[in-house]
C-alpha atoms as a PDB file:
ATOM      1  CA  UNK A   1     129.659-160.168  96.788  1.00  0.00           C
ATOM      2  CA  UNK A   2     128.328-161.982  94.139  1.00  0.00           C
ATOM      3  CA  UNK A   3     127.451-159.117  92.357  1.00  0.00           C
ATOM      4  CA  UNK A   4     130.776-157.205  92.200  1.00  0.00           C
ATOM      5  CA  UNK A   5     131.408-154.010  93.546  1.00  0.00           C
ATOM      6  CA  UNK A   6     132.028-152.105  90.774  1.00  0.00           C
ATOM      7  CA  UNK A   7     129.002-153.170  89.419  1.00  0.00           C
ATOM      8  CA  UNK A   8     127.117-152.113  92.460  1.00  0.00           C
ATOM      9  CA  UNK A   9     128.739-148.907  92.214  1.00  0.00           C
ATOM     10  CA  UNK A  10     127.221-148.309  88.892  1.00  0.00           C
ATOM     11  CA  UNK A  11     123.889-149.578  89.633  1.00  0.00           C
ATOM     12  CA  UNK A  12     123.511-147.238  91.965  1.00  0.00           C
ATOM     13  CA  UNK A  13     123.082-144.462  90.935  1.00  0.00           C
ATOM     14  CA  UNK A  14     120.666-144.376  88.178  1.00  0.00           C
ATOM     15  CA  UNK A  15     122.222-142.534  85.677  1.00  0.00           C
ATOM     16  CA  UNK A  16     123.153-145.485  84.449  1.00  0.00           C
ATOM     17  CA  UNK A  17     120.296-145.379  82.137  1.00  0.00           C
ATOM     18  CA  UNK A  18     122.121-143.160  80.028  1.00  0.00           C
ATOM     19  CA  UNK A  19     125.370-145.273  79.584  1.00  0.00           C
ATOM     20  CA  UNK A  20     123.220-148.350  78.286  1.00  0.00           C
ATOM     21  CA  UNK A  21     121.716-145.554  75.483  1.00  0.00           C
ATOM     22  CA  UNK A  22     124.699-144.936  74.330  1.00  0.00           C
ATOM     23  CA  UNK A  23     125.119-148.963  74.142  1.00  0.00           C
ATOM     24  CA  UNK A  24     122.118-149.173  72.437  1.00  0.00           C
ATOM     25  CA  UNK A  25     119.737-149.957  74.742  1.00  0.00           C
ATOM     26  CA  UNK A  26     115.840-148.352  74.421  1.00  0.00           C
ATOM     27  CA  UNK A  27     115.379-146.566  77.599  1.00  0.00           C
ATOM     28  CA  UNK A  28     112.266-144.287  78.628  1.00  0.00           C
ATOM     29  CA  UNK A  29     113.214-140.802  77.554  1.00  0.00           C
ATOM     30  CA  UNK A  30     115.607-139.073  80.388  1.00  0.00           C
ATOM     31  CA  UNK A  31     116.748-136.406  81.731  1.00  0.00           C
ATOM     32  CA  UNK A  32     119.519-135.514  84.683  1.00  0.00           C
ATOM     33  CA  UNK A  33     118.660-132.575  86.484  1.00  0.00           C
ATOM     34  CA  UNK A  34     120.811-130.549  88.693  1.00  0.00           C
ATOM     35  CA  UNK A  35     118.299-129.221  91.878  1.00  0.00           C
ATOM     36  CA  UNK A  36     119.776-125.783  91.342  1.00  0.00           C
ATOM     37  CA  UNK A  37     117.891-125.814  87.774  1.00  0.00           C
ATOM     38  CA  UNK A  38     114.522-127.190  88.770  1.00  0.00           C
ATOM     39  CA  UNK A  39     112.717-124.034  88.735  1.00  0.00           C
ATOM     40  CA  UNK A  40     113.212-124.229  85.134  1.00  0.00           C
ATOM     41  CA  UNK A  41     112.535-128.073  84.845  1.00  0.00           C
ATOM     42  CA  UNK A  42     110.394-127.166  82.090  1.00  0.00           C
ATOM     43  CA  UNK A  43     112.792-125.590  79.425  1.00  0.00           C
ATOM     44  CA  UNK A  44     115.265-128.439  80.404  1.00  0.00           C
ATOM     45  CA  UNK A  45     112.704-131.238  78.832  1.00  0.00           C
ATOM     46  CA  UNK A  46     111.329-131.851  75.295  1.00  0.00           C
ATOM     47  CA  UNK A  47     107.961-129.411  75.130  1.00  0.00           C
ATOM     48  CA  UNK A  48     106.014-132.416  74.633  1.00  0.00           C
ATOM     49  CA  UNK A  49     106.607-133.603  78.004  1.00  0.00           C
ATOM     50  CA  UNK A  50     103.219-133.086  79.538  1.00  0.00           C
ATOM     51  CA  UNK A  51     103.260-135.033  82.451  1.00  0.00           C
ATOM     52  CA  UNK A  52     106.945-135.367  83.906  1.00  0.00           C
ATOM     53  CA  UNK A  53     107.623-137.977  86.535  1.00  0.00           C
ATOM     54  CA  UNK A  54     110.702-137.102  88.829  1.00  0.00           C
ATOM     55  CA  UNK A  55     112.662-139.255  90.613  1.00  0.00           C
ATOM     56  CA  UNK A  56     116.264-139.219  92.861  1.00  0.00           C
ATOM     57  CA  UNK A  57     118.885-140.757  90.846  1.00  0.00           C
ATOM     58  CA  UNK A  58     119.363-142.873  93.943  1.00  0.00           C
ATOM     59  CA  UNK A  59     116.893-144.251  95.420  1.00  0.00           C
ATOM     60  CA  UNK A  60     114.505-147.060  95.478  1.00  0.00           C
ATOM     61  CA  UNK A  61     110.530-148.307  96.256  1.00  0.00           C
ATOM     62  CA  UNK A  62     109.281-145.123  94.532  1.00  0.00           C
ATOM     63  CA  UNK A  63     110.870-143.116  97.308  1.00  0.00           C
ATOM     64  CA  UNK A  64     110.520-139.671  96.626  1.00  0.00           C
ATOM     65  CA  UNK A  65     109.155-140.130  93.045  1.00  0.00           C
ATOM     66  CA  UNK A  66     106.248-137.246  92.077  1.00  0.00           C
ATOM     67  CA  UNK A  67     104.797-136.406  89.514  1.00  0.00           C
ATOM     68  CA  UNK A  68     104.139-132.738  87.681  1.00  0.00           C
ATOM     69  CA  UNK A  69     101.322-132.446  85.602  1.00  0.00           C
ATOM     70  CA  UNK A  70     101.664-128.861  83.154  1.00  0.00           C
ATOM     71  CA  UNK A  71      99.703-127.074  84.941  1.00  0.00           C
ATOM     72  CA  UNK A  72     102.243-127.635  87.935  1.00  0.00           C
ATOM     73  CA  UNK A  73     105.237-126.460  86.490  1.00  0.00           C
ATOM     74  CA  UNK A  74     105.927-124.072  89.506  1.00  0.00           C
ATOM     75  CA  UNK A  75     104.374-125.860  92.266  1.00  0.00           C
ATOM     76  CA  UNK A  76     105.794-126.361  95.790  1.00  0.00           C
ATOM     77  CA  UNK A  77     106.799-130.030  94.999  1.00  0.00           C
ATOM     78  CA  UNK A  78     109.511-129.171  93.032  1.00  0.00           C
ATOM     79  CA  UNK A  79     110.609-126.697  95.473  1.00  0.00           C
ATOM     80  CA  UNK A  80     110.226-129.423  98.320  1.00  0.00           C
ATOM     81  CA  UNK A  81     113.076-131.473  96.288  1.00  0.00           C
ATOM     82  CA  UNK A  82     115.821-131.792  98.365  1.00  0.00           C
ATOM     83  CA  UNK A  83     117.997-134.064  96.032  1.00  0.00           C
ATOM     84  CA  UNK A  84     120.906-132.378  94.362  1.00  0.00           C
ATOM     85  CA  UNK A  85     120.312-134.532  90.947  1.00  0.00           C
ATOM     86  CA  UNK A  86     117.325-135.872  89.884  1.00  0.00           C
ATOM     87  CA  UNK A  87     115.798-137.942  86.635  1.00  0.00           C
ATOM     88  CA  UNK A  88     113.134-136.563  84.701  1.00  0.00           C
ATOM     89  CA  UNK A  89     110.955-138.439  82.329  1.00  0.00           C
ATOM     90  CA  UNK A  90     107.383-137.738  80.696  1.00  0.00           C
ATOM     91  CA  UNK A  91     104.831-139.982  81.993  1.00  0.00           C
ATOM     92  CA  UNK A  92     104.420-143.196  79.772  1.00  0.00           C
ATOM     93  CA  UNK A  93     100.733-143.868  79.279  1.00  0.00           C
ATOM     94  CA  UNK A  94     101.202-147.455  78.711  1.00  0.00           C
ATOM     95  CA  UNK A  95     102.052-147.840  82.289  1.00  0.00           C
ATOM     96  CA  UNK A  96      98.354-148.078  82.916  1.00  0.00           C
ATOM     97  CA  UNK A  97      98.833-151.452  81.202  1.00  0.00           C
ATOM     98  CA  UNK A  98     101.411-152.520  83.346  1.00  0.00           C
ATOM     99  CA  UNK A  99     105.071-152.717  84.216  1.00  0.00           C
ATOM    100  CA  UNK A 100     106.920-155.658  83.494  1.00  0.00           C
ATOM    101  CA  UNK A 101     109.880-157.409  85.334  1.00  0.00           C
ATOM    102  CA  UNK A 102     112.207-160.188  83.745  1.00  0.00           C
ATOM    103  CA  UNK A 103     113.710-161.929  86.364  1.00  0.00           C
ATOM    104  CA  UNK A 104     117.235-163.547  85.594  1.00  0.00           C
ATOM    105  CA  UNK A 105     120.026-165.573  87.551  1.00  0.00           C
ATOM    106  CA  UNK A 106     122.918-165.766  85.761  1.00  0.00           C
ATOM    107  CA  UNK A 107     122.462-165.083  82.052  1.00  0.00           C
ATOM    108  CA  UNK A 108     119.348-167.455  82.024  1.00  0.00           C
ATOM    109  CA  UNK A 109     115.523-165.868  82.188  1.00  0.00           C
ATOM    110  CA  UNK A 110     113.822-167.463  85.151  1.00  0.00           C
ATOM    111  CA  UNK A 111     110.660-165.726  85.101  1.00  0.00           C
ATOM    112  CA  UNK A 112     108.359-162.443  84.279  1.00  0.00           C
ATOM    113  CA  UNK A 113     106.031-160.743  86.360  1.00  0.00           C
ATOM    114  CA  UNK A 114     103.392-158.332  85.118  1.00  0.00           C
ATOM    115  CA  UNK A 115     103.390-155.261  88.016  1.00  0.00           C
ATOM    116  CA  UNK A 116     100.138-153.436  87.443  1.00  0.00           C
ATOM    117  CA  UNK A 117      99.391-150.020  89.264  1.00  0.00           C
ATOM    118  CA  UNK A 118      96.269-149.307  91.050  1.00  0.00           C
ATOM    119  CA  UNK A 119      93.630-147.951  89.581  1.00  0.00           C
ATOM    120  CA  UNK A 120      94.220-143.781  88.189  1.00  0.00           C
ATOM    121  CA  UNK A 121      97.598-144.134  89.359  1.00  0.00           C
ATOM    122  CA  UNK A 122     101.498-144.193  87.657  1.00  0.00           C
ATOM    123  CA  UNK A 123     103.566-146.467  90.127  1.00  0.00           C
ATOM    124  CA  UNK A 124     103.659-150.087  89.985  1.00  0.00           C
ATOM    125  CA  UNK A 125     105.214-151.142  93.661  1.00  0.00           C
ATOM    126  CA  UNK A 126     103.153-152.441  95.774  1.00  0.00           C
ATOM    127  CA  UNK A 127     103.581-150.164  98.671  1.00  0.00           C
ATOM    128  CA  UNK A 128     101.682-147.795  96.199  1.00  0.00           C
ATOM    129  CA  UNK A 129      98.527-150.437  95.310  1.00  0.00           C
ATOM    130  CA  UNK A 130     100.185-152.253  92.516  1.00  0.00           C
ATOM    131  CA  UNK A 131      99.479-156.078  92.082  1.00  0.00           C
ATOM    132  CA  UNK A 132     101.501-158.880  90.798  1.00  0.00           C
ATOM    133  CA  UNK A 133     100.898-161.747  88.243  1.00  0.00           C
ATOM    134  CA  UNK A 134     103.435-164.160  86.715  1.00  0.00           C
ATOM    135  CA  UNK A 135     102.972-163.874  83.031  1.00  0.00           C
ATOM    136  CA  UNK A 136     104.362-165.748  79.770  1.00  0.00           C
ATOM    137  CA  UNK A 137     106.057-162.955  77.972  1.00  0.00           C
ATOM    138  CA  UNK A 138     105.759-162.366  73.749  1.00  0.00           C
ATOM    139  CA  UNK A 139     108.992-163.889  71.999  1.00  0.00           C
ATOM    140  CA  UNK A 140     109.570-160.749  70.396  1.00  0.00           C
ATOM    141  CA  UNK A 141     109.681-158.685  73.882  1.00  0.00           C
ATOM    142  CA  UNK A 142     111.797-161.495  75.711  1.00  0.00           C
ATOM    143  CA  UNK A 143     114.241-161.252  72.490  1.00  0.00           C
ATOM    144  CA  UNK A 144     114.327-157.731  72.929  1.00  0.00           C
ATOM    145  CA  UNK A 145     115.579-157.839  76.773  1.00  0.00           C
ATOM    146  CA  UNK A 146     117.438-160.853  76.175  1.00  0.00           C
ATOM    147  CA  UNK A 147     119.464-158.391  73.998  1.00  0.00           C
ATOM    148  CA  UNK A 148     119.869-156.069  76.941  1.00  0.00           C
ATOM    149  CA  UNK A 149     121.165-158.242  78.990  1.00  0.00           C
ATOM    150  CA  UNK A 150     123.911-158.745  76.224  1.00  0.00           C
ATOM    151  CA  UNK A 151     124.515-155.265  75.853  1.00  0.00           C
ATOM    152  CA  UNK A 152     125.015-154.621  79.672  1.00  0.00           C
ATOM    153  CA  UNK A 153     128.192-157.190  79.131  1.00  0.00           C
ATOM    154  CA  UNK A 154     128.814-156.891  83.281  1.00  0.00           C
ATOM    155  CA  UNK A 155     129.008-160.211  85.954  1.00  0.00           C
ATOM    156  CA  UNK A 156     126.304-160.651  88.085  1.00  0.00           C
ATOM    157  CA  UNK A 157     124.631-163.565  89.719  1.00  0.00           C
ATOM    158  CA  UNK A 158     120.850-161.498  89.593  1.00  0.00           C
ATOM    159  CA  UNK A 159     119.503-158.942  87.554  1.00  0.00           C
ATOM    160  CA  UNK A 160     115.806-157.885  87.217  1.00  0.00           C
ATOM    161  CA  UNK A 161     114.631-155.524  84.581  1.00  0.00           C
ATOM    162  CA  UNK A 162     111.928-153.246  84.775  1.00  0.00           C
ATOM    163  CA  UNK A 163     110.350-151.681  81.417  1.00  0.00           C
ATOM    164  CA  UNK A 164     107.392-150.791  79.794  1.00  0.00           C
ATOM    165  CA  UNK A 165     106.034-152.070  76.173  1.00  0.00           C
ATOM    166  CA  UNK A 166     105.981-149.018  73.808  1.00  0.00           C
ATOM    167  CA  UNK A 167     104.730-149.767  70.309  1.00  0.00           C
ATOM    168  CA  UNK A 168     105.855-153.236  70.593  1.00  0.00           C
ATOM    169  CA  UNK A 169     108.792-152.195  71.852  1.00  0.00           C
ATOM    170  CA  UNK A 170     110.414-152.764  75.422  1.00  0.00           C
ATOM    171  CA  UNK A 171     111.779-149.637  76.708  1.00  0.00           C
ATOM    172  CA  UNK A 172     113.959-149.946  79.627  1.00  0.00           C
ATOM    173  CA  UNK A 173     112.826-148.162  82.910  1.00  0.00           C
ATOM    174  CA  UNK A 174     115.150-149.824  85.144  1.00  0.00           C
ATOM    175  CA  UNK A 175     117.871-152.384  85.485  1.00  0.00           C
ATOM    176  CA  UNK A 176     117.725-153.564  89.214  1.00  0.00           C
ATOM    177  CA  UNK A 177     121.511-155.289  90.232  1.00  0.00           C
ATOM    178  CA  UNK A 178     121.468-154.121  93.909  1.00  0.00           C
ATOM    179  CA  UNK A 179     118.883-156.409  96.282  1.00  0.00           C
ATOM    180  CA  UNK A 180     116.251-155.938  93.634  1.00  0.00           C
ATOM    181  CA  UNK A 181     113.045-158.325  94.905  1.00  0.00           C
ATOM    182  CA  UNK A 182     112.993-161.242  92.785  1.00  0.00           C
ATOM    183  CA  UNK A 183     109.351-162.413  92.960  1.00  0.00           C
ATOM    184  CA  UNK A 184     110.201-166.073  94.245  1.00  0.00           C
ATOM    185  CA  UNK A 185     107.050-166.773  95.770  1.00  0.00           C
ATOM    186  CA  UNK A 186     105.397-166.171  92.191  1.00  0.00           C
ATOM    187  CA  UNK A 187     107.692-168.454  90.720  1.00  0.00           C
ATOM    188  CA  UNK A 188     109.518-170.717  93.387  1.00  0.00           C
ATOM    189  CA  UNK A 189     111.725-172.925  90.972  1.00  0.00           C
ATOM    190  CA  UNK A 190     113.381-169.923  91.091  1.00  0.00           C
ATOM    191  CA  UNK A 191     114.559-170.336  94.689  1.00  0.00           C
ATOM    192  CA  UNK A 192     116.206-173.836  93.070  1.00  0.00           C
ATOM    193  CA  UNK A 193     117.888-171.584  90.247  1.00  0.00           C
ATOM    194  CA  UNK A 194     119.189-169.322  92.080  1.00  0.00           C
ATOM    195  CA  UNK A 195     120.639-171.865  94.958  1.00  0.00           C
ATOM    196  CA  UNK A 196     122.088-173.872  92.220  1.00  0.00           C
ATOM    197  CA  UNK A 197     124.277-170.660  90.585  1.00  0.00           C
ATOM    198  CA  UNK A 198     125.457-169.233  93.871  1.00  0.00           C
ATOM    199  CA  UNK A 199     126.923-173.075  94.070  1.00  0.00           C
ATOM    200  CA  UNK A 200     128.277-173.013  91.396  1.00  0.00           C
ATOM    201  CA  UNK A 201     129.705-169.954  91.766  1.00  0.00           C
ATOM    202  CA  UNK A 202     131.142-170.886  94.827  1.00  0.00           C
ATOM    203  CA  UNK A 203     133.439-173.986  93.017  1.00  0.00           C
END
């Protein structure tokens, strides 16, 4: 495995969000939530929460993912939950503008894609509507994840991460280390790239 175990291990599950704040790292507001206390989801979150999107700390595609508007605080979708943790988060308006994945093999950026949702709605996959565009990222932002990537400090031949742009500032919604798609066919030097590191990994 080119992308070690242990590292898998971690990646995961994705309260891992919360060991890269404590390294520093700006992530989306989060919170870990035990399924025994989601009746009172709302008293476990900042009160400006509004709209809280909740997720399974393991999981992926936007499986199982909903979202609670205020007004919903005791609907049957929480109830339906049947994960014993999840994350909670308030909904990011800037989503609307897009989610944004930086694509690297090895250490080195390869490429960015722009992941915009469909029209009135919050997820970005394409299952879900979203579309796809390669993009040329702001030197700022690619700074910013470029110092991400330092502060993870694990191996790995991939690594794609998600985030949003807050302010001018890239907040982490997800660091993707475990078969993550790597938008190739956007970008296809990228297939070279990557051949080229697993050969030299393989030395």
């Amino acid at each position: 495995m080119f992308n070690p175990p242990s590292v898998v291990r971690w990646n995961c599950n994705k309260k891992y969000l919360l060991d890269l704040q404590k390294k520093g790292v700006p992530i989306v507001p989060t919170v870990i939530i035990n399924k025994t206390d989601l009746p009172r989801i709302r008293s476990l979150v900042p009160n400006n929460w509004s709209t809280l999107i909740v997720k399974p700390t393991v999981g992926a595609s936007g499986f199982g993912v909903i979202k609670i508007e205020e007004k919903d605080s005791s609907s049957k979708d929480i109830e339906s939950l049947s994960f014993n943790e999840v994350l909670v988060q308030p909904l990011i308006k800037e989503i609307e503008n897009g989610e944004y994945s930086f694509i690297y093999i090895g250490k080195n950026l390869s490429h960015v894609v722009l992941k915009i949702p469909a029209s009135g709605d919050y997820r970005t996959n394409y299952k879900h509507g979203g579309k796809e565009e390669l993009v040329r990222p702001d030197k700022g932002i690619a700074k910013q994840v470029e110092n991400i990537i330092e502060k993870v400090n694990l191996p790995f031949l991939y690594a794609r991460v998600d985030g949003v742009i807050v302010r001018r500032q890239f907040l982490l919604m997800e660091l993707e280390l475990i078969e993550p798609y790597l938008f190739m066919c956007q970008h296809p030097p990228s297939a070279n790239l990557f051949a080229k590191q697993i050969a030299s990994l393989l030395k």
